[in-house]
Protein backbone atom coordinates (compact mmCIF):
# COMPACT_ATOMS: atom_id res chain seq x y z
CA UNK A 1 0.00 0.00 0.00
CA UNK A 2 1.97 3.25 -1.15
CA UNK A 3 2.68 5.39 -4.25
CA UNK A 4 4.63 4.52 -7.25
CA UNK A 5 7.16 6.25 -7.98
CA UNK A 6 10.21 6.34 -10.77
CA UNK A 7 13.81 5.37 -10.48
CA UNK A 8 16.15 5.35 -12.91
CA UNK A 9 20.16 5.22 -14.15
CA UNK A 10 20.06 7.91 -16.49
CA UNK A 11 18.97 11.46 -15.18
CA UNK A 12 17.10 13.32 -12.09
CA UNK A 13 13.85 13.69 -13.24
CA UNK A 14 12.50 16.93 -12.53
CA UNK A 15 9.83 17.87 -15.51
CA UNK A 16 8.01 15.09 -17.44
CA UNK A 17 10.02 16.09 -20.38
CA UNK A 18 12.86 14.31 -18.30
CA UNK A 19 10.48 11.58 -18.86
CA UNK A 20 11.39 11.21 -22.58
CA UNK A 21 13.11 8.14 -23.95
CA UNK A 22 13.76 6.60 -21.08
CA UNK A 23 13.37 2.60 -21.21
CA UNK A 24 10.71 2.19 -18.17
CA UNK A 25 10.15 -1.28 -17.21
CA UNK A 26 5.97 -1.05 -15.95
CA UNK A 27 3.70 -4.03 -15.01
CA UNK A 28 1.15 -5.25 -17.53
CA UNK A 29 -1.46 -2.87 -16.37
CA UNK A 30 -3.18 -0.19 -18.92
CA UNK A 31 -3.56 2.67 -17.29
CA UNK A 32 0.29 2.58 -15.60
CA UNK A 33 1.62 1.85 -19.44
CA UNK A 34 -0.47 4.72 -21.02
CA UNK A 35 1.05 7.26 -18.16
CA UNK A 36 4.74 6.61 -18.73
CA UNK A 37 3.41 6.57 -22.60
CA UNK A 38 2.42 9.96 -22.11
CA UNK A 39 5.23 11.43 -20.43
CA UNK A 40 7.28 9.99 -23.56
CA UNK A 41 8.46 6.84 -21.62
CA UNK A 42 9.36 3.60 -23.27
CA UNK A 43 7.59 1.47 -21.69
CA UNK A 44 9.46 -2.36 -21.73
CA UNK A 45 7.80 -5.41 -20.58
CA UNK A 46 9.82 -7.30 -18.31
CA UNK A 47 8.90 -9.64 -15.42
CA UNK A 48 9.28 -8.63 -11.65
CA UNK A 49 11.68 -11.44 -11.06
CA UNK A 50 13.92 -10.19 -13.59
CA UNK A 51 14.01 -6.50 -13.07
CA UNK A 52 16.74 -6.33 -10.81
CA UNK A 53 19.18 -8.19 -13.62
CA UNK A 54 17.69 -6.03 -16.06
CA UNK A 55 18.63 -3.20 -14.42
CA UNK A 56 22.01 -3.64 -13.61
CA UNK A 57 22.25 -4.76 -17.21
CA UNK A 58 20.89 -1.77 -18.24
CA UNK A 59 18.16 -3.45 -20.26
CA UNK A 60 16.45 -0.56 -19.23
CA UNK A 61 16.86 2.64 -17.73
CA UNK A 62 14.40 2.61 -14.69
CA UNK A 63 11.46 1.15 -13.23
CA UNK A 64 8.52 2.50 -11.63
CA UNK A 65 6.99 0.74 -7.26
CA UNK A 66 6.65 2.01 -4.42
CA UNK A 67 9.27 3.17 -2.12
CA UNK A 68 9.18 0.43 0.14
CA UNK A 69 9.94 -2.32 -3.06
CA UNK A 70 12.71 -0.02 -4.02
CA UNK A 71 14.26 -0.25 -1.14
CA UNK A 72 13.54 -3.76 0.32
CA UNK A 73 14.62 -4.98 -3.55
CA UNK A 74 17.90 -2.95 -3.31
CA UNK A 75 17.23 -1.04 -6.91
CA UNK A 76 19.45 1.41 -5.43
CA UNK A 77 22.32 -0.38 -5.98
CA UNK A 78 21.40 -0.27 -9.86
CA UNK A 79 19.65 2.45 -10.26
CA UNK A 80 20.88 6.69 -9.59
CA UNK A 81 17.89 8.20 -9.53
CA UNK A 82 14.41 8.38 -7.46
CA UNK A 83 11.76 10.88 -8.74
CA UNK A 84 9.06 10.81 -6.07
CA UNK A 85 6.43 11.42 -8.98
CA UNK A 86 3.29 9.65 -6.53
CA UNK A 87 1.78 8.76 -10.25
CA UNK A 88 -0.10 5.86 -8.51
CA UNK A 89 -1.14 4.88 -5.54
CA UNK A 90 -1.24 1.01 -4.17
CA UNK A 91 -4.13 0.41 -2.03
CA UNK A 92 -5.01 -3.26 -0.18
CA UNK A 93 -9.03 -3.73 -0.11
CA UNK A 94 -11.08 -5.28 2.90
CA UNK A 95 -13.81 -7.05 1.52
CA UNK A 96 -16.78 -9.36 2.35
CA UNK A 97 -18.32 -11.33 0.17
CA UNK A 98 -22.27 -10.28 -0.63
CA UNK A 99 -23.18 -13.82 1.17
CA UNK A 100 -21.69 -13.40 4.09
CA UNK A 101 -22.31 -9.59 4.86
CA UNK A 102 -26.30 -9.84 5.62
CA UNK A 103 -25.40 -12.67 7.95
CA UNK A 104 -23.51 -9.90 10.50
CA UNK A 105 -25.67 -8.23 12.67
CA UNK A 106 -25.96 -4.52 12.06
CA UNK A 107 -23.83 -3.91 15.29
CA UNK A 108 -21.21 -5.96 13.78
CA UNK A 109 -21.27 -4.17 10.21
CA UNK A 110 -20.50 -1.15 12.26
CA UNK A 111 -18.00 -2.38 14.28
CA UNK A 112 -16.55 -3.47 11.08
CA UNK A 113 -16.52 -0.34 9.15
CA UNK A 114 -14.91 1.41 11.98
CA UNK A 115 -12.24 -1.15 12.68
CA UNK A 116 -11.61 -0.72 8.50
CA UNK A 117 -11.68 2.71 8.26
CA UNK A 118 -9.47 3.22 11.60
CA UNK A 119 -7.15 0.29 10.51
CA UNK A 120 -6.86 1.82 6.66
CA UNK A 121 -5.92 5.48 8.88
CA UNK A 122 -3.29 3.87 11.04
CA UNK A 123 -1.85 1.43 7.66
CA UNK A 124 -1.49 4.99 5.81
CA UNK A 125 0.63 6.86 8.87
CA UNK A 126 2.33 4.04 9.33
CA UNK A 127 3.22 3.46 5.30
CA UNK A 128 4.08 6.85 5.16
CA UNK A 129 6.41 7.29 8.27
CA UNK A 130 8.18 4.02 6.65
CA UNK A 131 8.84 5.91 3.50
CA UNK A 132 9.90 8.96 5.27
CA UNK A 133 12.63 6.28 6.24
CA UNK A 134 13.31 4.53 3.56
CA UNK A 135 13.92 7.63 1.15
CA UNK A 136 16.66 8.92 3.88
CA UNK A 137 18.08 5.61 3.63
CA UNK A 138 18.31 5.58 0.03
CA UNK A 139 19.72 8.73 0.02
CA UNK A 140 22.30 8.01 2.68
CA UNK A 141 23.35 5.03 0.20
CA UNK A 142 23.77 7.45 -2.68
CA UNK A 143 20.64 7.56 -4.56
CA UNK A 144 19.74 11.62 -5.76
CA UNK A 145 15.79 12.05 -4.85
CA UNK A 146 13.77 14.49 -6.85
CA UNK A 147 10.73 15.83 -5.65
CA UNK A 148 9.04 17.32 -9.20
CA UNK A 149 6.16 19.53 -9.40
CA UNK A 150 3.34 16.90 -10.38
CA UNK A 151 0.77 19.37 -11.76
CA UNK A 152 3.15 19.44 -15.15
CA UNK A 153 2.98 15.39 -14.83
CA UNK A 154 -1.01 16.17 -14.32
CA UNK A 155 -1.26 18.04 -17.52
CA UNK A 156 0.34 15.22 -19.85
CA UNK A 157 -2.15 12.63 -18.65
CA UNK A 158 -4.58 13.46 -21.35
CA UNK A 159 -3.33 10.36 -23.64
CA UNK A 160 -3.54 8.19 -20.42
CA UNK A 161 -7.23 9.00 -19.83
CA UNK A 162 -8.37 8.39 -23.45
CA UNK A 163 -6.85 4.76 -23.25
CA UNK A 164 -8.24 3.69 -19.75
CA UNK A 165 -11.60 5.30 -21.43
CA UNK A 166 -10.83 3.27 -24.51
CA UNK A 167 -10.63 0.02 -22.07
CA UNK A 168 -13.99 1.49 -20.25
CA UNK A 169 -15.85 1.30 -23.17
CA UNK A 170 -14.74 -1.64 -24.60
CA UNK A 171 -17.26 -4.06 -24.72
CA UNK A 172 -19.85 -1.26 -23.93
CA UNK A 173 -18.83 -1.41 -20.23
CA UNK A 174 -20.24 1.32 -17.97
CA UNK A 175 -17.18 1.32 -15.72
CA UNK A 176 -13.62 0.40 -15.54
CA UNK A 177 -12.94 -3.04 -14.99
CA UNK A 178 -11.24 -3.98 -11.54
CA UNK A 179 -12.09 -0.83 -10.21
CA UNK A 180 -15.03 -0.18 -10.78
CA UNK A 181 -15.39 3.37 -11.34
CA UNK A 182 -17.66 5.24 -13.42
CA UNK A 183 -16.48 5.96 -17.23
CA UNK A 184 -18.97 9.09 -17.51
CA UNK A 185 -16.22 12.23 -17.87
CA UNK A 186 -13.26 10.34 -18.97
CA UNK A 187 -12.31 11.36 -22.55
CA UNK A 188 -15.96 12.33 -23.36
């Protein structure tokens, strides 16, 4: 549970035009491909297990996770730079299944919204007091950190949102698959 952000061997990234050319190793997931397509990323398939080797091979010039799997996967020892670019964010869902939910009592549902809700509060102070750490870490091992101004980042999303609309739509679909959020106002 965090936000994804981009390392990479070959510049700081400060601007998305520092974005440009720049062999980026994503996951197979639309709408994470069609961002680093729009900041004028290369986007290179490549499997998790791999990326490490590819790195330090220089297959490609960065990768895009969350703090914590930088760090934890060492991509600092391959990798220069960490742009703090927040371009997604990682969540875990609680859910119940539609069977089992009517069976709680209606004390219980509330007692189980406010243990979620409370237990989603304390997971995000305590992800983000663990990044605090792990980015001074990083940077005590060498790696430069940018922090870039994301509303530029914002403003280049446009091709991004036409191709998770595209995927919305496909199929006549009424919302996004796996997230379920409305289409209506997405490239319209």
């Amino acid at each position: 549970m965090d936000f994804r952000n981009v390392t990479n061997s070959v510049r700081p990234i400060n601007t998305p035009d520092d974005m440009k050319g720049l062999k980026i190793r994503t996951p197979p997931e639309i709408q994470i491909e069609a961002a680093m397509e729009a900041l004028g990323a290369i986007v290179t398939p490549i499997s998790f297990a791999e990326l490490y080797l590819a790195l330090s091979q220089h297959v490609v010039d960065g990768e895009e996770n969350p703090v914590s799997v930088i760090y934890y996967n060492k991509y600092n020892e391959v990798q220069k730079h960490l742009a703090l670019t927040r371009h997604v964010y990682n969540n875990m869902i609680l859910t119940v299944s539609a069977m089992s939910w009517p069976k709680l009592t209606p004390g219980q549902q509330t007692i189980f919204r406010e243990e979620a809700a409370s237990a989603g509060d304390l997971m995000r102070k305590l992800t983000g007091d663990q990044e605090k750490d792990q980015i001074a870490k990083l940077q005590a091992a060498g790696m430069q950190v940018t922090t870039p101004d994301l509303a530029p980042f914002r403003a280049k999303m446009g091709p991004a949102y036409q191709a998770r609309f595209r995927l919305c739509r496909a199929g006549g679909r009424s919302k996004v698959p796996g997230d379920g959020q409305e289409c209506k106002g997405v490239g319209a």
